[in-house]
N, C-alpha and C. Protein backbone atom coordinates (compact mmCIF):
# COMPACT_ATOMS: atom_id res chain seq x y z
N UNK A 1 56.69 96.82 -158.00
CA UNK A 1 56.07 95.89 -157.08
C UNK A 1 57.12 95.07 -156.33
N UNK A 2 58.47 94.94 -157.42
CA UNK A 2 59.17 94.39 -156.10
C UNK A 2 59.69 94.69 -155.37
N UNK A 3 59.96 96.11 -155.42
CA UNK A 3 60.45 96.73 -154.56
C UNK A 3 60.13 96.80 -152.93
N UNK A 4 58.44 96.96 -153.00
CA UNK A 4 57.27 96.46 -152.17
C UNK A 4 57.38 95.79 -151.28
N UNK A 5 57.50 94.60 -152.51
CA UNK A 5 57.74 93.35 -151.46
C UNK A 5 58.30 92.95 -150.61
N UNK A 6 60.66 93.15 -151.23
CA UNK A 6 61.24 93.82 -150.40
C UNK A 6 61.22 94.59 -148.76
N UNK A 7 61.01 95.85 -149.43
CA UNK A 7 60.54 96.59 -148.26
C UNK A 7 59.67 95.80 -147.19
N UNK A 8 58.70 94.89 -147.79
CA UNK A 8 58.01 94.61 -146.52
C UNK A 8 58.64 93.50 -145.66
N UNK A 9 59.57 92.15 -146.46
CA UNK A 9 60.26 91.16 -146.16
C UNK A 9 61.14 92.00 -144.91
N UNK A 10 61.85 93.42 -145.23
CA UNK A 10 62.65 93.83 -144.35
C UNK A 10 61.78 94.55 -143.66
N UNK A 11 60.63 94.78 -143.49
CA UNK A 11 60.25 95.57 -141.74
C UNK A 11 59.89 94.33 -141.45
N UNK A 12 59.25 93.35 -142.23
CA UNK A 12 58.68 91.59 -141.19
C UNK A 12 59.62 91.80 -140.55
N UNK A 13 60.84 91.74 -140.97
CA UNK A 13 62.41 91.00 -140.17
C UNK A 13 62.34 91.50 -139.29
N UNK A 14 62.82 93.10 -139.32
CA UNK A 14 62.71 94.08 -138.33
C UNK A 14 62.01 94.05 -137.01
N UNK A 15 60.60 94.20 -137.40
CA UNK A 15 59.61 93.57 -136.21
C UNK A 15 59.89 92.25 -135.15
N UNK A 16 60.38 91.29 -136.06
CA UNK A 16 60.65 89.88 -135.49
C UNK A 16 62.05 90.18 -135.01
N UNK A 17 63.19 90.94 -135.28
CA UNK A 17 64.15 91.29 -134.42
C UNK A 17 63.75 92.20 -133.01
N UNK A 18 63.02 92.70 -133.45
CA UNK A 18 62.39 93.75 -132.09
C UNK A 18 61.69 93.60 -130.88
N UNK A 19 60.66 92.16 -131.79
CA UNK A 19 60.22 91.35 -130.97
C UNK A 19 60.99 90.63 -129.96
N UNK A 20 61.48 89.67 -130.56
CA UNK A 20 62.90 88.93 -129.82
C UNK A 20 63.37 90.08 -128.60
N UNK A 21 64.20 91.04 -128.89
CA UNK A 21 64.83 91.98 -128.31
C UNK A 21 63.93 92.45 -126.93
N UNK A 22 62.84 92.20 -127.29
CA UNK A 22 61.61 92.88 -126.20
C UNK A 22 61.73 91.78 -125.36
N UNK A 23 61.58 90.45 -125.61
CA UNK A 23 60.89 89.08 -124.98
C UNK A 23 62.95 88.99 -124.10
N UNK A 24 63.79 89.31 -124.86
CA UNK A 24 65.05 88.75 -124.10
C UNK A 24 66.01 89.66 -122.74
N UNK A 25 66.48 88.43 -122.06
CA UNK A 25 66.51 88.99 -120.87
C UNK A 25 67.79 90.11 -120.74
N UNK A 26 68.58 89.56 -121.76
CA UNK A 26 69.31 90.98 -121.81
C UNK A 26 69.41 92.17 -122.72
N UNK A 27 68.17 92.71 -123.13
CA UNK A 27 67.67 93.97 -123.52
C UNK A 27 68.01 95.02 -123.12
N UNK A 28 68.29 96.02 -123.83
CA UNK A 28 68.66 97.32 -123.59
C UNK A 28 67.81 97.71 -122.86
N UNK A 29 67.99 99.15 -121.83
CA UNK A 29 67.24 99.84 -120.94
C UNK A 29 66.75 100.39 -121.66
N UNK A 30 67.11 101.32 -122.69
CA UNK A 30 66.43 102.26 -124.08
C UNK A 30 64.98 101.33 -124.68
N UNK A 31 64.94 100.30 -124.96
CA UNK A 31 64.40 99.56 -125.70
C UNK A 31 62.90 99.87 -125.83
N UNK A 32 62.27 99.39 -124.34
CA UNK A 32 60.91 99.32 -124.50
C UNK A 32 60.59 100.88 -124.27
N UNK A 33 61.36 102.42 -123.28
CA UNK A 33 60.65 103.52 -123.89
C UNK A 33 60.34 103.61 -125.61
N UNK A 34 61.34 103.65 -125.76
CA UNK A 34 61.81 103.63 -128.03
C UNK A 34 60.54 103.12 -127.90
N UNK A 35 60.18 101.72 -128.02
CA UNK A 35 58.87 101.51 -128.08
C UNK A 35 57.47 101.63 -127.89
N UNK A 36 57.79 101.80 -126.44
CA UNK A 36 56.13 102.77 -126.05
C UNK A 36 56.27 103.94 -126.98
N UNK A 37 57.08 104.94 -127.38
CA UNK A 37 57.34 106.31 -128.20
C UNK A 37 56.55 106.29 -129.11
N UNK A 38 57.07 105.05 -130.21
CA UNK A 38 56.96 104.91 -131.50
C UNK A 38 55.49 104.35 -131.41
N UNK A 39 54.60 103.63 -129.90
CA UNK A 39 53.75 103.04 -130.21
C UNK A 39 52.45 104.36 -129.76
N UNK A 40 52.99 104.95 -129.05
CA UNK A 40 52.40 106.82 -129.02
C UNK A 40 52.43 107.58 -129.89
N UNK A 41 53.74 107.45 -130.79
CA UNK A 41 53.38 108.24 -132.25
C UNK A 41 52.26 107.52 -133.06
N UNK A 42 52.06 106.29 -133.31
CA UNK A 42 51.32 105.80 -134.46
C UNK A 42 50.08 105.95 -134.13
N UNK A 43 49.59 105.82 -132.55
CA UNK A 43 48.25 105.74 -131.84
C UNK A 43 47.87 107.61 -131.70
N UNK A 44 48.86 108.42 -131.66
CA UNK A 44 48.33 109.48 -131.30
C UNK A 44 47.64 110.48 -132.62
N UNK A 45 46.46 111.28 -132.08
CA UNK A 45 46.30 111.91 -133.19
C UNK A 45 47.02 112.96 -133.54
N UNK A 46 48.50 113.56 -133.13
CA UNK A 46 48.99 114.61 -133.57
C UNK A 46 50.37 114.21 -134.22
N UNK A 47 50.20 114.66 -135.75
CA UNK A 47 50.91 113.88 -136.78
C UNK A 47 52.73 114.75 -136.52
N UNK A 48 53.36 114.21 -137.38
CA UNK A 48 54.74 115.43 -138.29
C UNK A 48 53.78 116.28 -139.21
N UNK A 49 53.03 115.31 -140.24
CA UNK A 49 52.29 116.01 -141.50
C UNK A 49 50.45 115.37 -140.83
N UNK A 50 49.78 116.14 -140.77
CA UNK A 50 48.35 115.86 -140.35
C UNK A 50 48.04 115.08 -141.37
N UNK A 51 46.98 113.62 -141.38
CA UNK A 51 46.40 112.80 -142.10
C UNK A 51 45.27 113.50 -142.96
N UNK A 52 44.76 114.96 -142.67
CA UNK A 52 44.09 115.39 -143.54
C UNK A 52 44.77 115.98 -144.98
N UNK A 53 45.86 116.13 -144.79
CA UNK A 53 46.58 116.48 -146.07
C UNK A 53 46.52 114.73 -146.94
N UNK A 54 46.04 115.25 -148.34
CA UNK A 54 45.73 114.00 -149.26
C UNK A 54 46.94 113.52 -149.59
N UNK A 55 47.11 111.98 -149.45
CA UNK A 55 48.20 111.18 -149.48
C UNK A 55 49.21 111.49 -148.74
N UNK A 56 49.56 112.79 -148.45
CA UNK A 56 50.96 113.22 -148.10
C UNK A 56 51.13 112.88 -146.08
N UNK A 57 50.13 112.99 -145.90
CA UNK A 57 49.93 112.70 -144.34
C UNK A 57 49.67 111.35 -143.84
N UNK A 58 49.29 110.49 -144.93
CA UNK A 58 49.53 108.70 -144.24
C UNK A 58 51.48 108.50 -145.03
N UNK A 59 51.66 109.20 -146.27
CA UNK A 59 52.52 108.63 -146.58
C UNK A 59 53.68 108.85 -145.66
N UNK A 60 54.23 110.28 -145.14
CA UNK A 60 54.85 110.33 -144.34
C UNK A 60 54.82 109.10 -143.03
N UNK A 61 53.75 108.66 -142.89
CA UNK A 61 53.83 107.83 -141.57
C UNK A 61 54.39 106.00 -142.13
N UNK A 62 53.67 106.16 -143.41
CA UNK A 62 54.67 104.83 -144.10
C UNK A 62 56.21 104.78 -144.30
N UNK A 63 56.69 105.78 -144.52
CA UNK A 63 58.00 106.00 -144.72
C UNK A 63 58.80 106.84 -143.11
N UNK A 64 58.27 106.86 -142.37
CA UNK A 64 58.76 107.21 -141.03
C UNK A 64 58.68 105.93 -139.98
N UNK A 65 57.48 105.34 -139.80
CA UNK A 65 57.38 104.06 -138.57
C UNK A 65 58.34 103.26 -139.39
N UNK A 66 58.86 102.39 -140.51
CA UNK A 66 60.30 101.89 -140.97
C UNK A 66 61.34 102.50 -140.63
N UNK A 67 61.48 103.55 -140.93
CA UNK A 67 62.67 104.24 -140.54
C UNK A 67 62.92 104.30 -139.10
N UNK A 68 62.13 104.24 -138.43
CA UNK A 68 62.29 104.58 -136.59
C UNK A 68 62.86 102.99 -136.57
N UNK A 69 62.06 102.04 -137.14
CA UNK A 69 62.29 100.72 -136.74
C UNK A 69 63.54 100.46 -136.96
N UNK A 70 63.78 100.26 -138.06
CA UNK A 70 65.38 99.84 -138.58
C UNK A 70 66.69 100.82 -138.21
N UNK A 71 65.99 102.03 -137.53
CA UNK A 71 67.11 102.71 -136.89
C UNK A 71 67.17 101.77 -135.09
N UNK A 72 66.04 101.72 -134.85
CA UNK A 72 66.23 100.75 -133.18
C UNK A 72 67.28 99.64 -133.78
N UNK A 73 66.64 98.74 -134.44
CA UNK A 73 67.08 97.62 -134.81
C UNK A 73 68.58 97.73 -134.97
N UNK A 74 68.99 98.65 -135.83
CA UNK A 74 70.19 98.90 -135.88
C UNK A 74 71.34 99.38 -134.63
N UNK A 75 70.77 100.02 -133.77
CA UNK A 75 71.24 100.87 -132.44
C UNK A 75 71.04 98.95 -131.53
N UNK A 76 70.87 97.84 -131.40
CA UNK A 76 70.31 97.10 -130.82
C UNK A 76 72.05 96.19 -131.00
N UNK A 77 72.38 95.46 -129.86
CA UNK A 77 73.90 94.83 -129.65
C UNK A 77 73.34 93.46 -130.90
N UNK A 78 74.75 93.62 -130.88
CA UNK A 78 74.94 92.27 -132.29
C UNK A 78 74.32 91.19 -132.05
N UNK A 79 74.55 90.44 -130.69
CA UNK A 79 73.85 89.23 -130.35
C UNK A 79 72.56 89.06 -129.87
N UNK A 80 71.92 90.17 -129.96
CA UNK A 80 70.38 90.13 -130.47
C UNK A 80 70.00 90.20 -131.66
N UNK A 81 70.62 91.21 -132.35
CA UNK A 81 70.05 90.82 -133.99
C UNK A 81 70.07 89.60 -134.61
N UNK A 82 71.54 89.08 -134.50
CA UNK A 82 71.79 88.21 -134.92
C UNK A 82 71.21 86.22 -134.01
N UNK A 83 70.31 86.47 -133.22
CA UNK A 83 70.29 85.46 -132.49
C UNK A 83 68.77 84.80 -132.59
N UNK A 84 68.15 86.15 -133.46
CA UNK A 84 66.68 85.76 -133.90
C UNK A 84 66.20 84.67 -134.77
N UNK A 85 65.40 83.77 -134.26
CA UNK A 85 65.03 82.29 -134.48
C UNK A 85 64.15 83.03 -135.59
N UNK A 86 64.24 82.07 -136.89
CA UNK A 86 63.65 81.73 -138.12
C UNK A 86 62.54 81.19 -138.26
């Protein structure tokens, strides 16, 4: 369970770095496609693993939308990560 928790403390962050990054004026050009992408993968119905496969088709999407995130986040210049209000 704490692991969980964890995990979720770091996509909050994530999100709230991404956020920031979206709202600021010097944002990458990459930024908001990456985003519309990732916001077309989660909305669309055509999976990696289809949601009709039991467990295995939401879990993939739990352990993939983090990973896309914290890979942006990471690809994102220092003085945006680091400039995100608390």
């Amino acid at each position: 369970m704490q692991k969980l928790i964890a995990l979720y403390r770091l996509i909050r962050r994530d999100m709230r770095v991404l956020a920031f990054a979206l709202r600021h004026p010097r944002r990458p050009a990459w930024l908001l496609p990456a985003l519309a992408g990732l916001a077309l993968y989660v909305l669309s119905p055509v999976d990696l693993l289809p949601d009709t496969l039991p467990l295995i088709g939401i879990v993939d999407d739990l352990v993939l939308i983090p990973l896309v995130v914290g890979w942006l986040v990471g690809r994102l210049p220092p003085e945006l990560r680091n400039d995100v209000p608390d």
